[in-house]
N, C-alpha and C. Protein backbone atom coordinates (compact mmCIF):
# COMPACT_ATOMS: atom_id res chain seq x y z
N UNK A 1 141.92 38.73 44.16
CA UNK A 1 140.92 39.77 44.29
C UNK A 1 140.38 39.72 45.71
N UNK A 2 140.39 40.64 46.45
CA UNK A 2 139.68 41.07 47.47
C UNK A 2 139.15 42.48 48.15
N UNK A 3 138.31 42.21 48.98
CA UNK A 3 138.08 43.29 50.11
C UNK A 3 138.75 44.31 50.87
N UNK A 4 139.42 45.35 50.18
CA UNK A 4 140.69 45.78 50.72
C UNK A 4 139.53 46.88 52.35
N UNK A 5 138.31 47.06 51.90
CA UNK A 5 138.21 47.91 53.35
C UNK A 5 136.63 48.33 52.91
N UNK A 6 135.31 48.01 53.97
CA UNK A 6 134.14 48.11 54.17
C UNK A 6 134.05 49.20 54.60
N UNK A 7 133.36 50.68 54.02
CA UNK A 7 133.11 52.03 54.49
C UNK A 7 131.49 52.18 54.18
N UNK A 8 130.94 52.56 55.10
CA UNK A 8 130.05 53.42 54.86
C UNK A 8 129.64 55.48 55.55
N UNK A 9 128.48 55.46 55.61
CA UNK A 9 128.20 56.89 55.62
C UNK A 9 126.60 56.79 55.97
N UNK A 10 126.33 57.79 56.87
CA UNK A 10 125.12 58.31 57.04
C UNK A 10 125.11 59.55 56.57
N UNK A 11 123.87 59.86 55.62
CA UNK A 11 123.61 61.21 55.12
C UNK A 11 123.71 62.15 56.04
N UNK A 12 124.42 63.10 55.71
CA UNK A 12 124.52 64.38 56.40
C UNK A 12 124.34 65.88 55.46
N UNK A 13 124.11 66.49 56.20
CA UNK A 13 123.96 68.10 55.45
C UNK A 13 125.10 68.89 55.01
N UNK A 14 125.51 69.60 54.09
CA UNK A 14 126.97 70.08 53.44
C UNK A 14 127.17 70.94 52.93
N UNK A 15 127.37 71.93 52.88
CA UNK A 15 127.56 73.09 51.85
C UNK A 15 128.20 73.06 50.86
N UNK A 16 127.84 73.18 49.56
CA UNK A 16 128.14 72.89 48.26
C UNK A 16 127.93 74.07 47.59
N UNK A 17 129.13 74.91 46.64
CA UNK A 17 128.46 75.63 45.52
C UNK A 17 127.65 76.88 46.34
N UNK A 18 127.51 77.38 47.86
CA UNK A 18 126.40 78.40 47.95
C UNK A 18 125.17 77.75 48.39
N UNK A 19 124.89 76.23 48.09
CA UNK A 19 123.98 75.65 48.58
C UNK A 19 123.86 74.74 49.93
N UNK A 20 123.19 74.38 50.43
CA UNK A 20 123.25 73.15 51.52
C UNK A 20 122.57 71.90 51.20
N UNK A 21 123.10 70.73 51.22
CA UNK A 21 122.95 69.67 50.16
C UNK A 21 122.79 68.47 51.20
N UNK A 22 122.23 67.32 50.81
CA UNK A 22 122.56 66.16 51.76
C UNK A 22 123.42 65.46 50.80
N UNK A 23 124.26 64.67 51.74
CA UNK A 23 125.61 63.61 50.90
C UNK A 23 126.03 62.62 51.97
N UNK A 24 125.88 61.44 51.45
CA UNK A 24 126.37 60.58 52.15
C UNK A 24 127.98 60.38 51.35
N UNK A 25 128.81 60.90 50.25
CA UNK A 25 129.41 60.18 49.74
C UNK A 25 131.46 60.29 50.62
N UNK A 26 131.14 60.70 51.97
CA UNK A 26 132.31 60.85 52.27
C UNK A 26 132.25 59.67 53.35
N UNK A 27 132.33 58.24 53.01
CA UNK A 27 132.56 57.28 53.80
C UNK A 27 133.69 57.08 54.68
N UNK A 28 133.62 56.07 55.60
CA UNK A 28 134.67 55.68 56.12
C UNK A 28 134.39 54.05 57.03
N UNK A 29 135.59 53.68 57.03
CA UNK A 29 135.56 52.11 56.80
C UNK A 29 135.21 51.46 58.10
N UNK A 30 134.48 50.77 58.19
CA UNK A 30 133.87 49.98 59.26
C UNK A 30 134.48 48.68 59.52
N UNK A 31 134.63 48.10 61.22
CA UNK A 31 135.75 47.26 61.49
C UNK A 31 134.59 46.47 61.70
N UNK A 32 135.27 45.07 61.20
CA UNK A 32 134.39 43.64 61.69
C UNK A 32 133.52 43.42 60.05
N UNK A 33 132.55 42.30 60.45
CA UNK A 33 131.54 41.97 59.61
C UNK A 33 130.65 43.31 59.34
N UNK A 34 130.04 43.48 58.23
CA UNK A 34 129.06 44.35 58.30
C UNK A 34 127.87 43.70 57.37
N UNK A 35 126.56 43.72 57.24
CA UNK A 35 125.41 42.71 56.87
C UNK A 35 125.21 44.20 55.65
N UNK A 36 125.06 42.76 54.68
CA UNK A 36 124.89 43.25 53.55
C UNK A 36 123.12 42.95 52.94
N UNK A 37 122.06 43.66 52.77
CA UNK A 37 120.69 43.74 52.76
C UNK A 37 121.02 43.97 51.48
N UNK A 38 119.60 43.82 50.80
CA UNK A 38 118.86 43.51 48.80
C UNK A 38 119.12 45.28 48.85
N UNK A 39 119.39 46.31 49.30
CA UNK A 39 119.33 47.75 49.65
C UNK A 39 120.60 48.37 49.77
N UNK A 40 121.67 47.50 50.52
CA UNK A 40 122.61 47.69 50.55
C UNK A 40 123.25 47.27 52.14
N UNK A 41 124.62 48.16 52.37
CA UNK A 41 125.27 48.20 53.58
C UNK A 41 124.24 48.20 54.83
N UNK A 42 124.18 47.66 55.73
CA UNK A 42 123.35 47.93 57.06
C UNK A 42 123.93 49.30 57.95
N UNK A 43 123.92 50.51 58.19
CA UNK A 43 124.39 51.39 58.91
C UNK A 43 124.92 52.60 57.39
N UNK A 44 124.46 52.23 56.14
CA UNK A 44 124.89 52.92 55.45
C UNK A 44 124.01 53.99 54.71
N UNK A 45 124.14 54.83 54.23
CA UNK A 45 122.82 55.55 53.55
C UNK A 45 123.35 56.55 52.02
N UNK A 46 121.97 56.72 51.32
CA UNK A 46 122.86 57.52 50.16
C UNK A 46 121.58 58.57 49.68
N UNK A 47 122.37 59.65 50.02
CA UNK A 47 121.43 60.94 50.34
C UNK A 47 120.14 61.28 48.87
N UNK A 48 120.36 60.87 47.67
CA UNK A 48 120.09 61.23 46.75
C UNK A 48 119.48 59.62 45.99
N UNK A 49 118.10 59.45 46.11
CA UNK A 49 117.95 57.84 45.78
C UNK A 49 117.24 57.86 44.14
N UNK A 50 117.77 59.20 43.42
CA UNK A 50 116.99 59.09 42.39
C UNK A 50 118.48 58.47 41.26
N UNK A 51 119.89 58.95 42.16
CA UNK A 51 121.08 58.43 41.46
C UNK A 51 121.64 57.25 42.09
N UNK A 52 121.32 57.17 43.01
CA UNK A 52 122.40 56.02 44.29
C UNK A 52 121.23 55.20 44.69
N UNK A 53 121.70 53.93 45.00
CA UNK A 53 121.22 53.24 45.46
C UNK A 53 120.07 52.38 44.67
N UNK A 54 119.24 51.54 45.85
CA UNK A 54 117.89 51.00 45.26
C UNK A 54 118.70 49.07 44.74
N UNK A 55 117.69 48.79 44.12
CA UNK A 55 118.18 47.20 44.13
C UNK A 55 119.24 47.35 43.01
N UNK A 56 119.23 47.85 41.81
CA UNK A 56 120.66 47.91 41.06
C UNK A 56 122.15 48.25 41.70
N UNK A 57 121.53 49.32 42.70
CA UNK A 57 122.93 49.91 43.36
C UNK A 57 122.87 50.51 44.39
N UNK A 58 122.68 48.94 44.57
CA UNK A 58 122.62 48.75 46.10
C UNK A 58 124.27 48.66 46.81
N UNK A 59 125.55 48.87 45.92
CA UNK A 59 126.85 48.87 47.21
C UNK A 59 127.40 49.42 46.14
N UNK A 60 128.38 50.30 46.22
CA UNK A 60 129.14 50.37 44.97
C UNK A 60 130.68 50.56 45.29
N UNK A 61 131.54 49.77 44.75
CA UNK A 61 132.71 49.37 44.51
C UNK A 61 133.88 49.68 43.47
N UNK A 62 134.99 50.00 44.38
CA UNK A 62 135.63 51.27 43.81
C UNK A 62 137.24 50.70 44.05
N UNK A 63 137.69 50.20 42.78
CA UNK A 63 139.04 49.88 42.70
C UNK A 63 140.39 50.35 43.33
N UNK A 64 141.45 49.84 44.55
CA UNK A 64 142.49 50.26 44.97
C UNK A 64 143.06 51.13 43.82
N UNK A 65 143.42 50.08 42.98
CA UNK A 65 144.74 50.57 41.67
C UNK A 65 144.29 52.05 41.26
N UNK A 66 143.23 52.33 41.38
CA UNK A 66 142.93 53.81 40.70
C UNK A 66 143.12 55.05 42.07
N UNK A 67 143.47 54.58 43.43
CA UNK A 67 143.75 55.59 44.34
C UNK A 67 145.30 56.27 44.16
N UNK A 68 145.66 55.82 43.45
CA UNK A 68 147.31 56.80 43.36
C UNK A 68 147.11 57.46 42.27
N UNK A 69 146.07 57.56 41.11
CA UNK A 69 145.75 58.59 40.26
C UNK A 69 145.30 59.91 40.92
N UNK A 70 144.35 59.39 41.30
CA UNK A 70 143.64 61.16 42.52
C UNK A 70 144.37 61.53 43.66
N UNK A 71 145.26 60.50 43.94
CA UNK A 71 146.06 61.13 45.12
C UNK A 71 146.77 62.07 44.18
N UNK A 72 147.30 61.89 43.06
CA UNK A 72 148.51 62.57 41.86
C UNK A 72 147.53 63.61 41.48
N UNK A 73 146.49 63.72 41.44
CA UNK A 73 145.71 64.54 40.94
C UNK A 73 145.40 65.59 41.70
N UNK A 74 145.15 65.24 42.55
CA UNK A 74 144.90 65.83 43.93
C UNK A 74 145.72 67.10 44.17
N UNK A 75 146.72 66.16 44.20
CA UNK A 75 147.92 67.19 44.45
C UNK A 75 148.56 68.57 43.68
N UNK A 76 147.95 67.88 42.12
CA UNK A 76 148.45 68.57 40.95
C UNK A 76 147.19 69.47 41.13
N UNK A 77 146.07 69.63 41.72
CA UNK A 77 145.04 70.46 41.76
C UNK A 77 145.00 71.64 42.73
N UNK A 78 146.33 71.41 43.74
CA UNK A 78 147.12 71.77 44.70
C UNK A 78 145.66 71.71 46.29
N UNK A 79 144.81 70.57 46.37
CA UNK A 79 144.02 70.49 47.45
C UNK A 79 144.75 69.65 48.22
N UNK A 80 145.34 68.78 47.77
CA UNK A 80 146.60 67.77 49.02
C UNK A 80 147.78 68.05 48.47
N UNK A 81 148.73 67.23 49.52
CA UNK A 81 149.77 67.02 49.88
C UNK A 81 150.20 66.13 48.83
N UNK A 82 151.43 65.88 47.96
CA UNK A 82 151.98 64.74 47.15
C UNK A 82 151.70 63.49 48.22
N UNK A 83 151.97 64.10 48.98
CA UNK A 83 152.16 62.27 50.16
C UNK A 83 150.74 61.95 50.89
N UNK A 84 150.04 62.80 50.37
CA UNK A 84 148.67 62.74 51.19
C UNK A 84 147.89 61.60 50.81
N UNK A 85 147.67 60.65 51.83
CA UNK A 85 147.13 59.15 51.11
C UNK A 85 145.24 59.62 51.26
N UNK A 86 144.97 58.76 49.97
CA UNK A 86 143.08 58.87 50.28
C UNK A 86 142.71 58.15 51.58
N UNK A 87 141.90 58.68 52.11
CA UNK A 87 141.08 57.65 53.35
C UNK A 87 140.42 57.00 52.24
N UNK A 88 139.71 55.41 53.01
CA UNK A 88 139.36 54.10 52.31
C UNK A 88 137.65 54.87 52.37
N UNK A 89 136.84 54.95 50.93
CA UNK A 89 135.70 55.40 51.13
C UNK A 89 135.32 56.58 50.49
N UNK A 90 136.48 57.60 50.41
CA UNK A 90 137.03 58.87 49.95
C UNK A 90 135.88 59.03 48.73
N UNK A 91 136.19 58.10 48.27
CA UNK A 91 135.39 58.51 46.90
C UNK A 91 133.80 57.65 46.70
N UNK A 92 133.52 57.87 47.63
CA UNK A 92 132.10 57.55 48.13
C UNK A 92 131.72 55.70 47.94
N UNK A 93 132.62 54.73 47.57
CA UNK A 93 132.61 53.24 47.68
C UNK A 93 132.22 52.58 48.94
N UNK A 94 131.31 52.10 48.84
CA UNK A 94 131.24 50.90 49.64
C UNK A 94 132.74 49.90 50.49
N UNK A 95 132.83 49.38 49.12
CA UNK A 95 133.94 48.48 48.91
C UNK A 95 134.94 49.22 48.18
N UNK A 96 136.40 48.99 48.93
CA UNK A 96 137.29 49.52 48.18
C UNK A 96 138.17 48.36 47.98
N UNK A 97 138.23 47.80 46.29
CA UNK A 97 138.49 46.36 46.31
C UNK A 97 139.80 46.20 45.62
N UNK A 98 140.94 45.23 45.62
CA UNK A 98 141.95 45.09 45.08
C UNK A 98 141.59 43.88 43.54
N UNK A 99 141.95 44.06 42.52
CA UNK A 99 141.97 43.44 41.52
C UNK A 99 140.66 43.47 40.74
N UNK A 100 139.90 44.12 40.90
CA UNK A 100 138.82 43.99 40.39
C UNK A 100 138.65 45.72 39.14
N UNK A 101 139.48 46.01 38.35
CA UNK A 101 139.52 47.22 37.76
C UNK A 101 138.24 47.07 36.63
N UNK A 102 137.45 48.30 35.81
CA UNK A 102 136.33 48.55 35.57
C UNK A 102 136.78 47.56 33.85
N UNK A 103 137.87 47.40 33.68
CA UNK A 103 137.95 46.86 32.24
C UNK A 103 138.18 45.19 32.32
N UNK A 104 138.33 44.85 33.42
CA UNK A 104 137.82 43.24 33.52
C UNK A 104 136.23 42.84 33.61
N UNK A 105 135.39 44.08 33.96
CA UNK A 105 133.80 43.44 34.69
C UNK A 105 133.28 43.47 33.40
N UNK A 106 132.42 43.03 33.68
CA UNK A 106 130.67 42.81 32.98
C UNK A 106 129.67 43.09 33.32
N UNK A 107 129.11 43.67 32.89
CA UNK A 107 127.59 43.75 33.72
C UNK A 107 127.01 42.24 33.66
N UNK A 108 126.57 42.04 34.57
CA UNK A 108 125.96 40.24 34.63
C UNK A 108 127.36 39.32 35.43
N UNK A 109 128.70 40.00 35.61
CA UNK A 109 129.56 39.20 36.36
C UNK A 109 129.26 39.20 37.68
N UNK A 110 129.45 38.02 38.75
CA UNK A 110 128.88 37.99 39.89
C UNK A 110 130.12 38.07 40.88
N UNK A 111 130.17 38.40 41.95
CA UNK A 111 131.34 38.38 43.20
C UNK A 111 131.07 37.41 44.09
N UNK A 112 131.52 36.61 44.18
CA UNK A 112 130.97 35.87 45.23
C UNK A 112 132.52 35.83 46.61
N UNK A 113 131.91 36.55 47.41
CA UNK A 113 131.87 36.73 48.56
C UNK A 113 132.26 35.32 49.91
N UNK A 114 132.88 35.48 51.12
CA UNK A 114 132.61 34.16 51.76
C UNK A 114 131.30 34.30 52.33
N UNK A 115 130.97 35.45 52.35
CA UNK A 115 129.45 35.67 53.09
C UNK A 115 128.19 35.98 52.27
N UNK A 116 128.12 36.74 50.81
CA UNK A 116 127.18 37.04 50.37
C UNK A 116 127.59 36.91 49.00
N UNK A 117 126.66 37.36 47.80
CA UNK A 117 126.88 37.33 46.41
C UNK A 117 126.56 38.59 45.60
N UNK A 118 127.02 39.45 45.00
CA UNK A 118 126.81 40.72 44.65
C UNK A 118 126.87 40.59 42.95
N UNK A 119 126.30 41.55 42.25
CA UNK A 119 126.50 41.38 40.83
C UNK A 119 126.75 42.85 39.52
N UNK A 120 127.78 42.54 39.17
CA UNK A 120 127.73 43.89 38.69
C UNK A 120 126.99 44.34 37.31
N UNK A 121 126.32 46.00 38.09
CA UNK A 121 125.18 46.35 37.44
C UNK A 121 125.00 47.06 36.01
N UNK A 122 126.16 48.31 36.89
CA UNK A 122 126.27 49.72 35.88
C UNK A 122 127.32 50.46 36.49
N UNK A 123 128.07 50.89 35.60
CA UNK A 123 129.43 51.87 36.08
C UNK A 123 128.83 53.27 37.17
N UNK A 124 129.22 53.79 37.71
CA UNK A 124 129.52 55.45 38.30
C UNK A 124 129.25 56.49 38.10
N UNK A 125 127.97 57.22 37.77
CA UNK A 125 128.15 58.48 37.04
C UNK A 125 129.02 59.52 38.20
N UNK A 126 129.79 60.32 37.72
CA UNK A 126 130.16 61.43 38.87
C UNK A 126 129.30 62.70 38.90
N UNK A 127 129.29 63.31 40.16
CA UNK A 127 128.30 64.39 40.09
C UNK A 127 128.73 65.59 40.66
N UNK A 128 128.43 66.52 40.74
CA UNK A 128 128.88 67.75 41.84
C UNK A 128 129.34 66.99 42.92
N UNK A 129 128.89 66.38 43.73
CA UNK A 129 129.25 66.14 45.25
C UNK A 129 130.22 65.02 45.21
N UNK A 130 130.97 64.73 43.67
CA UNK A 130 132.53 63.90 43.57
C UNK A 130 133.03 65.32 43.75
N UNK A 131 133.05 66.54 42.77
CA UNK A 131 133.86 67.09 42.65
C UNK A 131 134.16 67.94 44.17
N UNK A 132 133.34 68.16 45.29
CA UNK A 132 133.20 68.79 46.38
C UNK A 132 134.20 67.84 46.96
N UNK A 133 133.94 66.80 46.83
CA UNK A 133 134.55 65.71 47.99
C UNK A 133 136.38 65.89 47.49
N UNK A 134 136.22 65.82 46.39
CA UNK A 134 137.98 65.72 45.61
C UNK A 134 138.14 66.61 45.98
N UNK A 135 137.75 67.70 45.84
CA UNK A 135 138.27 69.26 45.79
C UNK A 135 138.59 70.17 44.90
N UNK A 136 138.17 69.69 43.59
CA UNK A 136 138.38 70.50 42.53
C UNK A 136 137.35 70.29 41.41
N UNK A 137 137.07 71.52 40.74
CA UNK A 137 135.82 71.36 39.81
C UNK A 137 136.07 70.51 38.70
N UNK A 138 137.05 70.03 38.22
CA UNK A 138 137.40 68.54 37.22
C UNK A 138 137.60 67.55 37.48
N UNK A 139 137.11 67.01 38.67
CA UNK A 139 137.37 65.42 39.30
C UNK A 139 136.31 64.73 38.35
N UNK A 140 135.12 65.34 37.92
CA UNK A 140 134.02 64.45 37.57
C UNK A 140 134.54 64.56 36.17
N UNK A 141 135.02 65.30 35.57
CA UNK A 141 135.47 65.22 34.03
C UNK A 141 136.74 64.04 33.95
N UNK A 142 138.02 64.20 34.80
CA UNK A 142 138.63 63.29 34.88
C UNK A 142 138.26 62.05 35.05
N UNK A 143 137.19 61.72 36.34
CA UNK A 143 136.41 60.46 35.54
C UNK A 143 136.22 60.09 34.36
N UNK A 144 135.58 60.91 34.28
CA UNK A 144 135.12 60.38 32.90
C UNK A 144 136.35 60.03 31.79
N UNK A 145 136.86 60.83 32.00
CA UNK A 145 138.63 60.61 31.06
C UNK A 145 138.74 59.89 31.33
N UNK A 146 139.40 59.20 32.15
CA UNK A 146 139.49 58.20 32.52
C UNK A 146 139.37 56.37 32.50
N UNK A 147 137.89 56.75 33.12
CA UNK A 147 137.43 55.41 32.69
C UNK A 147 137.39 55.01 33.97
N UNK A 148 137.99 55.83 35.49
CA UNK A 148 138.05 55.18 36.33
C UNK A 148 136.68 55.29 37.64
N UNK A 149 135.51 55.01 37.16
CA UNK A 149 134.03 55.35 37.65
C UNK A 149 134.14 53.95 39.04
N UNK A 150 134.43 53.03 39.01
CA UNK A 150 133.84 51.67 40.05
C UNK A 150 132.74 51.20 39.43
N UNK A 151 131.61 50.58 40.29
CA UNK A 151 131.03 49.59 39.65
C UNK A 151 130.00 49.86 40.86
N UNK A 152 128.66 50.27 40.52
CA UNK A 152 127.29 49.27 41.31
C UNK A 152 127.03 48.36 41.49
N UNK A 153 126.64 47.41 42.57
CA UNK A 153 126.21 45.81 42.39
C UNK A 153 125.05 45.84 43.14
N UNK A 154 124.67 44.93 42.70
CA UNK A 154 123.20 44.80 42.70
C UNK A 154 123.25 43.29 44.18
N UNK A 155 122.69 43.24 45.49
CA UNK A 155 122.46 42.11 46.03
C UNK A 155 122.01 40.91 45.49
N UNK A 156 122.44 39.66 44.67
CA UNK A 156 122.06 39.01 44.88
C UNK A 156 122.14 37.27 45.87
N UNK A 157 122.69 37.30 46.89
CA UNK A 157 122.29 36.69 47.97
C UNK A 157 122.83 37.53 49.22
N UNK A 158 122.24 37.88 49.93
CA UNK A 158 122.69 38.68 51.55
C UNK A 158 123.29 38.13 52.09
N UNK A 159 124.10 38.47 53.06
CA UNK A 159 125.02 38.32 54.30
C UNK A 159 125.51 39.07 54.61
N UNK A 160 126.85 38.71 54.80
CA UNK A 160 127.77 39.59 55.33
C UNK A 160 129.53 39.49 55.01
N UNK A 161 130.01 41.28 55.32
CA UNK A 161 131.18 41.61 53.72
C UNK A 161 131.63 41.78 55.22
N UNK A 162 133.66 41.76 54.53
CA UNK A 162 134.33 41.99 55.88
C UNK A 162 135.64 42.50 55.01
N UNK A 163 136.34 43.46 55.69
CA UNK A 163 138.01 43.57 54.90
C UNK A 163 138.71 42.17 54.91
N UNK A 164 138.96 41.83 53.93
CA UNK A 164 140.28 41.04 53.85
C UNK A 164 139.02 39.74 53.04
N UNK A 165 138.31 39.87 53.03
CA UNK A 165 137.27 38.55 52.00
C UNK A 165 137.85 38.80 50.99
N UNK A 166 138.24 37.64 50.38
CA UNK A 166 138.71 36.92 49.04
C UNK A 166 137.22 37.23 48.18
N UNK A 167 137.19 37.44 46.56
CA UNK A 167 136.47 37.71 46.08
C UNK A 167 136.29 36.74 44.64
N UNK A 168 135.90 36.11 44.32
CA UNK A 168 135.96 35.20 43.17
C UNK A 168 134.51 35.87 42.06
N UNK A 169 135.67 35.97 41.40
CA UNK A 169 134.71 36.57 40.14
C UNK A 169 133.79 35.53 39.22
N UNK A 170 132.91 35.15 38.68
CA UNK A 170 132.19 34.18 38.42
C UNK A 170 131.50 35.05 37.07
N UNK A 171 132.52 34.73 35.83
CA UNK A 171 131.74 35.20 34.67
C UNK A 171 130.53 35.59 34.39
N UNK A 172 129.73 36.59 33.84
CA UNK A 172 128.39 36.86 33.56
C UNK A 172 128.49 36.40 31.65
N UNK A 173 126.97 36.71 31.30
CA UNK A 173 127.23 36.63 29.89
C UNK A 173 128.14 37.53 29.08
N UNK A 174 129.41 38.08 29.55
CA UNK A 174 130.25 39.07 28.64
C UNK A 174 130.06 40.01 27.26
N UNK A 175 128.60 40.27 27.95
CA UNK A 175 128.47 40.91 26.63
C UNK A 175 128.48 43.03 26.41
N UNK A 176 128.62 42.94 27.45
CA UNK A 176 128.62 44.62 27.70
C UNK A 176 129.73 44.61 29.21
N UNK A 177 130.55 45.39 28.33
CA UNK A 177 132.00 46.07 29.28
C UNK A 177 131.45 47.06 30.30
N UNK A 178 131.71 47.05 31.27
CA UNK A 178 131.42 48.00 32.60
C UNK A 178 132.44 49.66 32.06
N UNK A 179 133.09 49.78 31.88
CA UNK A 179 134.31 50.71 31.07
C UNK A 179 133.48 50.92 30.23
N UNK A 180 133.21 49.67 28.98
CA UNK A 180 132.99 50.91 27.33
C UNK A 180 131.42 50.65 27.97
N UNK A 181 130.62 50.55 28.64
CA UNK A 181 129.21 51.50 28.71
C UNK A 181 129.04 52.39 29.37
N UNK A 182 130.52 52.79 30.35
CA UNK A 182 130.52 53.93 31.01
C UNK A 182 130.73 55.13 30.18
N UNK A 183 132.07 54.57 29.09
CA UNK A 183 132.27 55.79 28.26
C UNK A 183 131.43 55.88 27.23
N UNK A 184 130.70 54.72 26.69
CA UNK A 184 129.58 55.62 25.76
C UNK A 184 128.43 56.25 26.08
N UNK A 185 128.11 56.36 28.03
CA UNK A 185 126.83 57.18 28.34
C UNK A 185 127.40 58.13 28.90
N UNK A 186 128.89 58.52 28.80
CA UNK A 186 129.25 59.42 29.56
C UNK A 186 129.82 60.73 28.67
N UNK A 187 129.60 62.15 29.08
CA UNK A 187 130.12 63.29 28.60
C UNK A 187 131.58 63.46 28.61
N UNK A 188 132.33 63.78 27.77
CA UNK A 188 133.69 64.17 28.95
C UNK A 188 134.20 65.78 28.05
């Protein structure tokens, strides 16, 4: 399990739907160390703090293995290219991590990091500004089909995250699936 690539985003303004919206969720990946605060990414921001962010979800982390679904999707939605790869971030993650898929976590499982300690909180809801970013008005339903949301974590010890950090998962009390509490608070 690791760090496949550190992205963030500063809120910016967007046209959505007829409207003009703020969204931080079109990241992109930052080279070197980046300092990880009880808040989140340092240089990062998330336009909407009544869904994102705050000490529960404070970084949120978004599985490799599920980027060749939306690339397939994508395509079948005819907004990309078959060969069109996601940029790292695409889908508004923090962390875009290898081995860590939503049906191994726990809420209460911890990451420990070579630099910091993170803990996972609560799955992904998707919102309008997934489906803007994908490009098609069923990205947030396919979530939900799915199952493939990422994971919030919550800071608990600061430092600092880098691509290529090894990630050691450190059991929580296993008692609530990150997956089945996504799909039982979720519509589809």
């Amino acid at each position: 399990m690791k760090v496949l690539h550190v992205n963030r985003a500063q809120a910016r303004a967007t046209h959505i739907n007829g409207r003009t919206v703020l969204t931080a969720i079109g990241k992109r990946a930052a080279q070197g160390p980046v300092p990880v605060h009880r808040l989140g990414l340092e240089g990062d921001e998330q336009a909407d703090l009544t869904v994102h962010g705050g000490l529960s979800k404070a970084v949120y982390a978004y599985p490799h293995e599920h980027y060749a679904f939306w690339q397939t999707v994508r395509a079948q939605a005819r907004v990309s290219l078959w060969d069109e790869p996601l940029d790292p971030g695409m889908l508004g993650e923090n962390l875009t991590v290898q081995g860590l898929t939503e049906d191994a976590l726990w809420i209460g499982d911890q990451l420990r990091l070579p630099g910091c300690v993170l803990a996972v909180s609560e799955p992904r809801f998707p919102c309008f500004k997934f489906n803007a970013v994908m490009g098609f008005a069923q990205a947030g339903k396919l979530m939900a089909q799915s199952g493939y949301c990422g994971s919030y974590l919550a800071v608990i010890e600061p430092g600092l995250v880098c691509a290529g950090d090894r990630i050691e998962l450190i059991p929580g009390p296993r008692e609530v699936n990150l997956r089945e509490l996504f799909r039982a608070r979720v519509k589809t």
